[in-house]
C-alpha atoms as a PDB file:
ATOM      1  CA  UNK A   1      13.009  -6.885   3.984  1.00  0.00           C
ATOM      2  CA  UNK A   2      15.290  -8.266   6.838  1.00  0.00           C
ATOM      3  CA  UNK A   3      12.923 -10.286   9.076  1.00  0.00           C
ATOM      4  CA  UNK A   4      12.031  -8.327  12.568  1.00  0.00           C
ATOM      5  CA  UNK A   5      14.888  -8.227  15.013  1.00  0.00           C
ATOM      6  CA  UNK A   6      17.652  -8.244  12.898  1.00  0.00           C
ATOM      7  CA  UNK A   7      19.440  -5.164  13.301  1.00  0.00           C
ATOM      8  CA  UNK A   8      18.492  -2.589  10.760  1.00  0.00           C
ATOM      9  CA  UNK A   9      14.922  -3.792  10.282  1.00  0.00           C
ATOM     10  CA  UNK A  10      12.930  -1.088  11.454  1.00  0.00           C
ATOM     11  CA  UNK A  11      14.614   1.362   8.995  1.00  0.00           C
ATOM     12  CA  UNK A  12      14.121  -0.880   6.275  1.00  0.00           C
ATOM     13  CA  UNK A  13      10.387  -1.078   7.011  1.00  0.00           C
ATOM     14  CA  UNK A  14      10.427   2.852   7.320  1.00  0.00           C
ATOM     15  CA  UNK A  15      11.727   2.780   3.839  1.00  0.00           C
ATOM     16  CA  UNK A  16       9.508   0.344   2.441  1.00  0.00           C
ATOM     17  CA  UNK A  17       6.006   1.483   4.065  1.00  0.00           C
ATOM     18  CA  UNK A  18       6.831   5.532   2.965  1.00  0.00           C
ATOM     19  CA  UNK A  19       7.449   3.759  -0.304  1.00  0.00           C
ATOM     20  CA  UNK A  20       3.699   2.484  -0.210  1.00  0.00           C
ATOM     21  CA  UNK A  21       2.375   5.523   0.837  1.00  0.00           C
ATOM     22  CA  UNK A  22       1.679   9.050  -1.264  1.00  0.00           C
ATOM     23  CA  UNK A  23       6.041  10.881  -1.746  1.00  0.00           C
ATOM     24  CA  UNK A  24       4.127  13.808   0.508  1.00  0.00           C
ATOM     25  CA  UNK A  25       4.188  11.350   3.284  1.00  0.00           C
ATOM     26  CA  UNK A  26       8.438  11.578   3.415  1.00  0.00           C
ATOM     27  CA  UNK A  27       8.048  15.191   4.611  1.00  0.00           C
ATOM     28  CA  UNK A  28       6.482  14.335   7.828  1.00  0.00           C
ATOM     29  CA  UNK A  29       9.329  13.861  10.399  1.00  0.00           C
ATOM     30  CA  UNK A  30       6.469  12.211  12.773  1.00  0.00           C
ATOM     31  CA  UNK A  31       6.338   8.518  10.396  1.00  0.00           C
ATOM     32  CA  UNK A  32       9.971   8.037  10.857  1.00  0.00           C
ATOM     33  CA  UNK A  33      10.062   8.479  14.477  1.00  0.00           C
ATOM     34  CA  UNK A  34       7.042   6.395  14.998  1.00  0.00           C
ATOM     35  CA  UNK A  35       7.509   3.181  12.713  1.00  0.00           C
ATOM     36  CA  UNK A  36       4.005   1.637  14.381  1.00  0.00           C
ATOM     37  CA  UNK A  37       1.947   5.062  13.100  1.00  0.00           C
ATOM     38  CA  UNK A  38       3.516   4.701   9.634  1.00  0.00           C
ATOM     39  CA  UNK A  39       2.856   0.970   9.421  1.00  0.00           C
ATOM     40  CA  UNK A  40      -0.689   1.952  10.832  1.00  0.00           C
ATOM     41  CA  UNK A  41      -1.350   4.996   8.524  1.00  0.00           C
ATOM     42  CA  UNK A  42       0.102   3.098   5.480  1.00  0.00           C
ATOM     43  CA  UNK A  43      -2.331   0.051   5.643  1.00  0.00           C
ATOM     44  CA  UNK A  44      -4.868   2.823   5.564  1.00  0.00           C
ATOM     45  CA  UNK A  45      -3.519   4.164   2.597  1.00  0.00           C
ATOM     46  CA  UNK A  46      -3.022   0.823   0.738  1.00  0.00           C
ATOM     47  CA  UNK A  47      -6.736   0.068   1.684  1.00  0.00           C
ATOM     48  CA  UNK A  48      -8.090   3.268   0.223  1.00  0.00           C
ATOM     49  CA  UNK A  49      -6.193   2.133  -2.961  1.00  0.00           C
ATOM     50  CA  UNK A  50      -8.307  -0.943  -2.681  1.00  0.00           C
ATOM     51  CA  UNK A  51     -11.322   0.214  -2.459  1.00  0.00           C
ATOM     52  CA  UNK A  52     -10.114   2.774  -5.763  1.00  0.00           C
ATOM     53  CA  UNK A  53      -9.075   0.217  -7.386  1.00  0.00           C
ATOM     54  CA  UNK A  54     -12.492  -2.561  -6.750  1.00  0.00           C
ATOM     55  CA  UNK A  55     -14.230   0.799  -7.685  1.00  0.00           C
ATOM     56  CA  UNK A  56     -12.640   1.411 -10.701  1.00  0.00           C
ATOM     57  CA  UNK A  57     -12.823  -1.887 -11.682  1.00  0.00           C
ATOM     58  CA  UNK A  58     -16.685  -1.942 -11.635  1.00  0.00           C
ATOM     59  CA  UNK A  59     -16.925   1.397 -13.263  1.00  0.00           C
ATOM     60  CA  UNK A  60     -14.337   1.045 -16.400  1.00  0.00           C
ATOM     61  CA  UNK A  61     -16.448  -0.464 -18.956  1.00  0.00           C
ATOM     62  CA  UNK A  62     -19.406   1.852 -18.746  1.00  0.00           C
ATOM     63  CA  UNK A  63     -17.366   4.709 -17.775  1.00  0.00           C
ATOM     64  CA  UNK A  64     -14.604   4.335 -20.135  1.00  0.00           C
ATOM     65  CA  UNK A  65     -15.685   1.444 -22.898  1.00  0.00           C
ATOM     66  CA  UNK A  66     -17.600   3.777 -25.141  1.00  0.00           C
ATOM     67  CA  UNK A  67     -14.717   6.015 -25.593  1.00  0.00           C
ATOM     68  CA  UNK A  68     -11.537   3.572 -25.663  1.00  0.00           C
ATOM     69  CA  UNK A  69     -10.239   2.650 -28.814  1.00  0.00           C
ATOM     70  CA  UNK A  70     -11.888  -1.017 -30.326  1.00  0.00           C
ATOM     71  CA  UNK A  71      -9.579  -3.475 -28.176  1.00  0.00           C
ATOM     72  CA  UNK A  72      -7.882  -1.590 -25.959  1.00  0.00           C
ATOM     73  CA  UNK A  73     -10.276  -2.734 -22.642  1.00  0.00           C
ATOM     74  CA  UNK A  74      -8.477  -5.340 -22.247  1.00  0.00           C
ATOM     75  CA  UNK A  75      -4.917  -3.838 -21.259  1.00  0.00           C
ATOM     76  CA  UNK A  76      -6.910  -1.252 -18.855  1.00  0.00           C
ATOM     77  CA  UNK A  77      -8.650  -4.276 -17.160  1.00  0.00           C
ATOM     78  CA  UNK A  78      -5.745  -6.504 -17.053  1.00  0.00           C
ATOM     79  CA  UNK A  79      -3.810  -3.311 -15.864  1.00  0.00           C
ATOM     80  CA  UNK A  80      -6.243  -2.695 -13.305  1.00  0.00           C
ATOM     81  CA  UNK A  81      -6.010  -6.510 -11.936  1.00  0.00           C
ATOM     82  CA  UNK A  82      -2.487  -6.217 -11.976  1.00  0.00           C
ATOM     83  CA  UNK A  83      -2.538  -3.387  -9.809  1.00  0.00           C
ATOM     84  CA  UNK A  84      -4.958  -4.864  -7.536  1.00  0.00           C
ATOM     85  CA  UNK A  85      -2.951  -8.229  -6.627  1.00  0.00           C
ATOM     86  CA  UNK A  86      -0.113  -5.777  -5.828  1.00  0.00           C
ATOM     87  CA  UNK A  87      -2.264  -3.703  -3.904  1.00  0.00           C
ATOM     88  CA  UNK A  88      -3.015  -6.608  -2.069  1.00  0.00           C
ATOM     89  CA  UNK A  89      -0.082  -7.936  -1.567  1.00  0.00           C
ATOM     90  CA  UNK A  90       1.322  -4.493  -0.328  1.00  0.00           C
ATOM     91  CA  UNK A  91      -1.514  -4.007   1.978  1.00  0.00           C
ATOM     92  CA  UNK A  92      -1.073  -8.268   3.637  1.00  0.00           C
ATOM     93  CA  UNK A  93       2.746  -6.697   4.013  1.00  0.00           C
ATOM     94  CA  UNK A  94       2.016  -3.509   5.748  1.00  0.00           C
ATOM     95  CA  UNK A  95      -0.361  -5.405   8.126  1.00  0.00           C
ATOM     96  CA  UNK A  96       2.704  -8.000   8.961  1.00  0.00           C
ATOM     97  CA  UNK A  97       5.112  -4.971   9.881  1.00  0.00           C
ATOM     98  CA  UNK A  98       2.322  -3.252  11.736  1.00  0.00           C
ATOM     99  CA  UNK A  99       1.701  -6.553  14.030  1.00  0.00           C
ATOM    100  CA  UNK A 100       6.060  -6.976  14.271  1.00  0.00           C
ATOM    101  CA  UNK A 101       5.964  -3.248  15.513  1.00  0.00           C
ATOM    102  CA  UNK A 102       3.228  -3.323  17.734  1.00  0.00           C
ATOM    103  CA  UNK A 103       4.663  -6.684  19.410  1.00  0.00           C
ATOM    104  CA  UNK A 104       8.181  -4.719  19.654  1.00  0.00           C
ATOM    105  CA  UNK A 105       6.682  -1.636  21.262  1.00  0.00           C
ATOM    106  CA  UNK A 106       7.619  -1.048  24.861  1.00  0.00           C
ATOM    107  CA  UNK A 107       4.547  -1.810  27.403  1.00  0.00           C
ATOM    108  CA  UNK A 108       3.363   1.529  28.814  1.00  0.00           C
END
């Protein structure tokens, strides 16, 4: 990601955030014109994942345990974590091109 200013920078955080968000997301016309809703609407999104993802987290073993094969928790929990940091990470992201857009947004 270029940092903000650089020529260029807003598209490439258009690209990114619809990349963080559901593909349905690309056919709104509405996200690209407004870089500050997408950035907005996508930390949204990546929070729902969050939650998902914490809830998920709590429920596999007495959800899912019982009928995984002998061993195989593991890779679905460690999965699961894995996902999570990048959730994270995704979401602290969004958040930073959300503030870079607001601050570039013309005073009304």
């Amino acid at each position: 990601m270029p940092p903000a200013g650089v020529p260029g920078w807003e598209q490439a955080a258009v690209s990114w955030l619809l990349d963080q968000c559901p593909a349905d997301y690309r056919a709104y016309h509405a996200w690209r014109r407004h870089p500050a809703a997408l950035a907005w609407v996508a930390t949204r999104h990546l929070e729902a994942q969050l939650d998902a993802m914490r809830g998920a987290w709590r429920d596999v073993r007495p959800e899912l345990g019982p009928v995984l094969p002998p061993g195989s928790l593991g890779d679905v929990l460690d999965s699961l974590a894995r996902e999570g940091l990048r959730l994270r990470a995704a979401h602290r992201a969004a958040g930073l091109l959300l503030e870079a857009l607001r601050l570039r947004a013309p005073l009304r």
